[in-house]
N, C-alpha and C. Protein backbone atom coordinates (compact mmCIF):
# COMPACT_ATOMS: atom_id res chain seq x y z
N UNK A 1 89.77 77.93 147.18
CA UNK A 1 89.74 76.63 147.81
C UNK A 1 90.40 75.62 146.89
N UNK A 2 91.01 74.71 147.28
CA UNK A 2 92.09 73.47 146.84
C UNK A 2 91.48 72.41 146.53
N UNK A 3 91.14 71.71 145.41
CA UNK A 3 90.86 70.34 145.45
C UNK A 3 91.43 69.21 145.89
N UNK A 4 91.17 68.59 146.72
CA UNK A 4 91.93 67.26 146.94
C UNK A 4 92.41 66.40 145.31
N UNK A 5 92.93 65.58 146.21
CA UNK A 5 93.66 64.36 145.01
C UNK A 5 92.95 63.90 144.13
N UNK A 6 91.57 63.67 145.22
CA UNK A 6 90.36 62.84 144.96
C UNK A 6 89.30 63.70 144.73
N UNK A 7 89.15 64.82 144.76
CA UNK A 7 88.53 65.46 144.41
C UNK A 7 88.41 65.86 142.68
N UNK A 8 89.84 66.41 142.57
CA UNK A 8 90.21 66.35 140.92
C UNK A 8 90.39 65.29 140.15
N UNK A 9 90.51 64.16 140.75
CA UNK A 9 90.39 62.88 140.09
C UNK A 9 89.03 62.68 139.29
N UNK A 10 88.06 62.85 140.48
CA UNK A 10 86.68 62.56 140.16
C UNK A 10 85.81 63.65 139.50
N UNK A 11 86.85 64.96 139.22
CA UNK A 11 86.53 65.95 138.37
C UNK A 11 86.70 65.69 136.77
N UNK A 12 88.19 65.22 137.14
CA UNK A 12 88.69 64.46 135.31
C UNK A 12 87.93 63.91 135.15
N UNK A 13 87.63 62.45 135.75
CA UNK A 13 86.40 61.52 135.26
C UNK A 13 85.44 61.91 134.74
N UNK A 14 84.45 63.06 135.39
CA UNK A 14 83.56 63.45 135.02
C UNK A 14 83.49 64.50 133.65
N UNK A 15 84.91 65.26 133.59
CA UNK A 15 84.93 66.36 132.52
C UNK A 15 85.71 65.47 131.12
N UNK A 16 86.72 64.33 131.37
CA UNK A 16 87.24 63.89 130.51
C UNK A 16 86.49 62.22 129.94
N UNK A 17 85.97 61.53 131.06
CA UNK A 17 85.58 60.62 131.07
C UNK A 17 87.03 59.20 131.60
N UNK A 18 88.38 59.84 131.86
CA UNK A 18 89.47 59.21 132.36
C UNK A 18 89.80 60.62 133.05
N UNK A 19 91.04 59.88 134.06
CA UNK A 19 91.86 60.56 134.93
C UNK A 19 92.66 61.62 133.64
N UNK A 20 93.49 62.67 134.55
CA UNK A 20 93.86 63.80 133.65
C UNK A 20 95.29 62.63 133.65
N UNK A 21 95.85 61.72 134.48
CA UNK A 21 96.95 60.84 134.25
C UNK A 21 96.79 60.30 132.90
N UNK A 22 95.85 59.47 133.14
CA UNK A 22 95.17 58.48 131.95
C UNK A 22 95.41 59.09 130.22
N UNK A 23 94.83 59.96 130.32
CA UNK A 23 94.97 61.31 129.13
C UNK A 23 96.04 61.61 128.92
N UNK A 24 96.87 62.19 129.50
CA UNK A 24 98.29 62.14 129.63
C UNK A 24 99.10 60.68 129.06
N UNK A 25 98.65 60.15 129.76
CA UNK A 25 99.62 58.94 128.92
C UNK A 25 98.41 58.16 127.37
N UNK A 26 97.79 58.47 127.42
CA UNK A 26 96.64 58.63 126.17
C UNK A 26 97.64 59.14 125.16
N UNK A 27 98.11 60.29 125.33
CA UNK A 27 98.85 61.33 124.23
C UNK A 27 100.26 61.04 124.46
N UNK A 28 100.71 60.65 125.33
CA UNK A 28 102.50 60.25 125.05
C UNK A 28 102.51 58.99 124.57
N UNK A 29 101.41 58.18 124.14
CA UNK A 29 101.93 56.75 124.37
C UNK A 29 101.08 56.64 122.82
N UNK A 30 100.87 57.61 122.42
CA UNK A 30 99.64 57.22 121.13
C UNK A 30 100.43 56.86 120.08
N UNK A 31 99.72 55.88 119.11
CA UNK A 31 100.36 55.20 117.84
C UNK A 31 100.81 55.93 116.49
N UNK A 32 99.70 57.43 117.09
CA UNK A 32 99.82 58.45 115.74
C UNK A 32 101.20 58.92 115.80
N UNK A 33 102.03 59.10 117.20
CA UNK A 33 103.25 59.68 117.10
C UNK A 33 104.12 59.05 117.01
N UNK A 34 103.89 57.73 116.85
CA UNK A 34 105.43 56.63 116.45
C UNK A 34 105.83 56.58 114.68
N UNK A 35 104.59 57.16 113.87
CA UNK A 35 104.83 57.32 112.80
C UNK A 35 105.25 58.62 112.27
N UNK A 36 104.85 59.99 112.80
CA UNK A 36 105.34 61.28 112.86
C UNK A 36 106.24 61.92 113.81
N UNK A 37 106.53 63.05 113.71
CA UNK A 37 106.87 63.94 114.55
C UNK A 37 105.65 64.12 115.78
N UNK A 38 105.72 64.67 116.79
CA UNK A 38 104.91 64.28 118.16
C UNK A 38 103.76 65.80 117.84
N UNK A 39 104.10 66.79 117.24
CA UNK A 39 102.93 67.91 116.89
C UNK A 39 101.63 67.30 115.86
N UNK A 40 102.68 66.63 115.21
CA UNK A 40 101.51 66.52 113.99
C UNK A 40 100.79 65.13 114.79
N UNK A 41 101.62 63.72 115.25
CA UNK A 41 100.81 62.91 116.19
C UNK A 41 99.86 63.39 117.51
N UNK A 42 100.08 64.54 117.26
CA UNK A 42 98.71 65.08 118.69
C UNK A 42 97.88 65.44 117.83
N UNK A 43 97.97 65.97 116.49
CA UNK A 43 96.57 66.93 115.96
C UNK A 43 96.33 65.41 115.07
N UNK A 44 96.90 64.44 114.99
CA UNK A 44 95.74 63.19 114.39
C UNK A 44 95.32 62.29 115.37
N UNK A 45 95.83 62.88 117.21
CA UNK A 45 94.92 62.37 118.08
C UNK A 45 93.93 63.08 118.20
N UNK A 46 94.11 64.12 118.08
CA UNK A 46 93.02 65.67 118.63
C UNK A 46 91.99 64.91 117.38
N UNK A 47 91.90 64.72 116.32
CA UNK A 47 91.06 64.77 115.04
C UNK A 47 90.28 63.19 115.28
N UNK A 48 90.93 62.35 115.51
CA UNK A 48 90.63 61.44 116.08
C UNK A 48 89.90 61.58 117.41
N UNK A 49 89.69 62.05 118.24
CA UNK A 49 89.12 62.21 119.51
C UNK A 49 87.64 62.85 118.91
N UNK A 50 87.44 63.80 118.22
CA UNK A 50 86.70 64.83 117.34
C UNK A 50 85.95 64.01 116.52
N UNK A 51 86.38 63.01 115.75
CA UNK A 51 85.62 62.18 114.95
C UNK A 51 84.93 61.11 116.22
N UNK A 52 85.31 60.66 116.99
CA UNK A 52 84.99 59.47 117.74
C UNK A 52 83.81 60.45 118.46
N UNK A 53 83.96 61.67 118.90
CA UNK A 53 82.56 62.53 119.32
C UNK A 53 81.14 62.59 118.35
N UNK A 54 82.11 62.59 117.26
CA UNK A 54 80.33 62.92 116.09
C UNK A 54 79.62 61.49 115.95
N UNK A 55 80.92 60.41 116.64
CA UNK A 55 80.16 59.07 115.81
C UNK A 55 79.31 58.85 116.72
N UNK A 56 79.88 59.01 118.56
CA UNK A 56 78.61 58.87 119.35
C UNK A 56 77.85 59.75 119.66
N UNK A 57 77.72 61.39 118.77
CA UNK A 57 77.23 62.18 119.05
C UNK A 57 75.77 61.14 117.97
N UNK A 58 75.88 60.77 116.62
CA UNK A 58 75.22 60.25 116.02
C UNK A 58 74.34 59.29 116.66
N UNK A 59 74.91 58.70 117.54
CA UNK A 59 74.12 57.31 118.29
C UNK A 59 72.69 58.15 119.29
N UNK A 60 73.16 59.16 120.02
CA UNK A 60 72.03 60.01 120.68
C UNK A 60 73.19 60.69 122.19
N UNK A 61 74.39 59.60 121.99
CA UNK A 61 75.06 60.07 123.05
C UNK A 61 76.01 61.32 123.60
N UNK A 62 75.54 61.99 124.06
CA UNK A 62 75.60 63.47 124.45
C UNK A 62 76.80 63.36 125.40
N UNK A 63 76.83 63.07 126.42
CA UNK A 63 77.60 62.97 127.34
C UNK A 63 79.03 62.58 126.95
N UNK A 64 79.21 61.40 126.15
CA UNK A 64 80.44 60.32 125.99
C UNK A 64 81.23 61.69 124.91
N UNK A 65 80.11 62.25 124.09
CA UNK A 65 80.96 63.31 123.16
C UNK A 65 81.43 64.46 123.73
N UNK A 66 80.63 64.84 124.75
CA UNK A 66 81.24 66.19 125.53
C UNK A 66 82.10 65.67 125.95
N UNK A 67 82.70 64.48 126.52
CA UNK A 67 83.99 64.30 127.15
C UNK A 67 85.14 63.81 126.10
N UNK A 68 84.70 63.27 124.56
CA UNK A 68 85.55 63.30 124.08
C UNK A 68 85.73 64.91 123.58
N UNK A 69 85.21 65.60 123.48
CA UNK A 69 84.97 66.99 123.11
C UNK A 69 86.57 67.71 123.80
N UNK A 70 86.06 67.96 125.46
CA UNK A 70 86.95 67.81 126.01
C UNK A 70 88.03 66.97 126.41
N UNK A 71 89.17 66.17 125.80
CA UNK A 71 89.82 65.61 126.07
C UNK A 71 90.36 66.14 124.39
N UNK A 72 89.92 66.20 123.29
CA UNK A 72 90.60 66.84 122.37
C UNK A 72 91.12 68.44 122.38
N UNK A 73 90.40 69.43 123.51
CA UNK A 73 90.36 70.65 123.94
C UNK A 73 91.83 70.65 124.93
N UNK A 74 91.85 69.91 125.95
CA UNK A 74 92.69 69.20 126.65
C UNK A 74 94.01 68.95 126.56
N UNK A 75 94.00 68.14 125.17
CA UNK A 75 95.40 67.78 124.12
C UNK A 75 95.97 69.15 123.53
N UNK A 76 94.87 70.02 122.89
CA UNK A 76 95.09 71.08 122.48
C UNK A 76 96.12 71.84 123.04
N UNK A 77 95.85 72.29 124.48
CA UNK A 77 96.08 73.31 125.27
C UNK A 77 97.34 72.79 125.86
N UNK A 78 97.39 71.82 126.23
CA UNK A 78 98.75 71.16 127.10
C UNK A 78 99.54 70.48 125.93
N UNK A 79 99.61 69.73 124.87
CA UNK A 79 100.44 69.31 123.90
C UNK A 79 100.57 70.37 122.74
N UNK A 80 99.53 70.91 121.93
CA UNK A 80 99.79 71.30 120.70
C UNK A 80 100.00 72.92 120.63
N UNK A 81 99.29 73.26 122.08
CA UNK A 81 99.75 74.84 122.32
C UNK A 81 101.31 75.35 122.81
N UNK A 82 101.63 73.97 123.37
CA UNK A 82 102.79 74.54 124.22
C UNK A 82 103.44 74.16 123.78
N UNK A 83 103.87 73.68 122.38
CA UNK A 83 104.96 73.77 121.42
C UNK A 83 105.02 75.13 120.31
N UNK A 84 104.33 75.56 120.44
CA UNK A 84 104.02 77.17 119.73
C UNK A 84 105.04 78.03 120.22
């Protein structure tokens, strides 16, 4: 079975905490890669995404870190894998 538009929209939201668009331009548009090469500016977004999880994992917030969790998993697989 097919997800609608709106269906996977409101899937991202929920698994990333933004649209899979949003994320996407999250990682083309990030500040880490105007100073590097665009591999190494994804793994100091990925590390960055990873740290911003433990800080609200620290607060009690569970949720906000699983989605930064996933959205560094995310970057992984679609930016830093598929230059391999």
């Amino acid at each position: 079975m097919s997800l609608s538009q709106t269906e996977r929209e409101q899937r991202d939201v929920s698994m990333f905490g933004v649209s899979s668009e949003e994320l996407r331009e999250m990682a083309e548009t990030s500040s880490y890669r105007a100073g590097m090469d665009d591999k190494r500016g994804d793994a100091m977004l990925v590390m960055s995404m990873l740290s911003a999880a433990q800080e609200v994992m620290a607060y009690g917030d569970v949720e906000t870190a699983r989605q930064y969790i996933n959205r560094a998993k995310y970057l992984i697989s679609h930016y830093i894998m598929e230059r391999e």
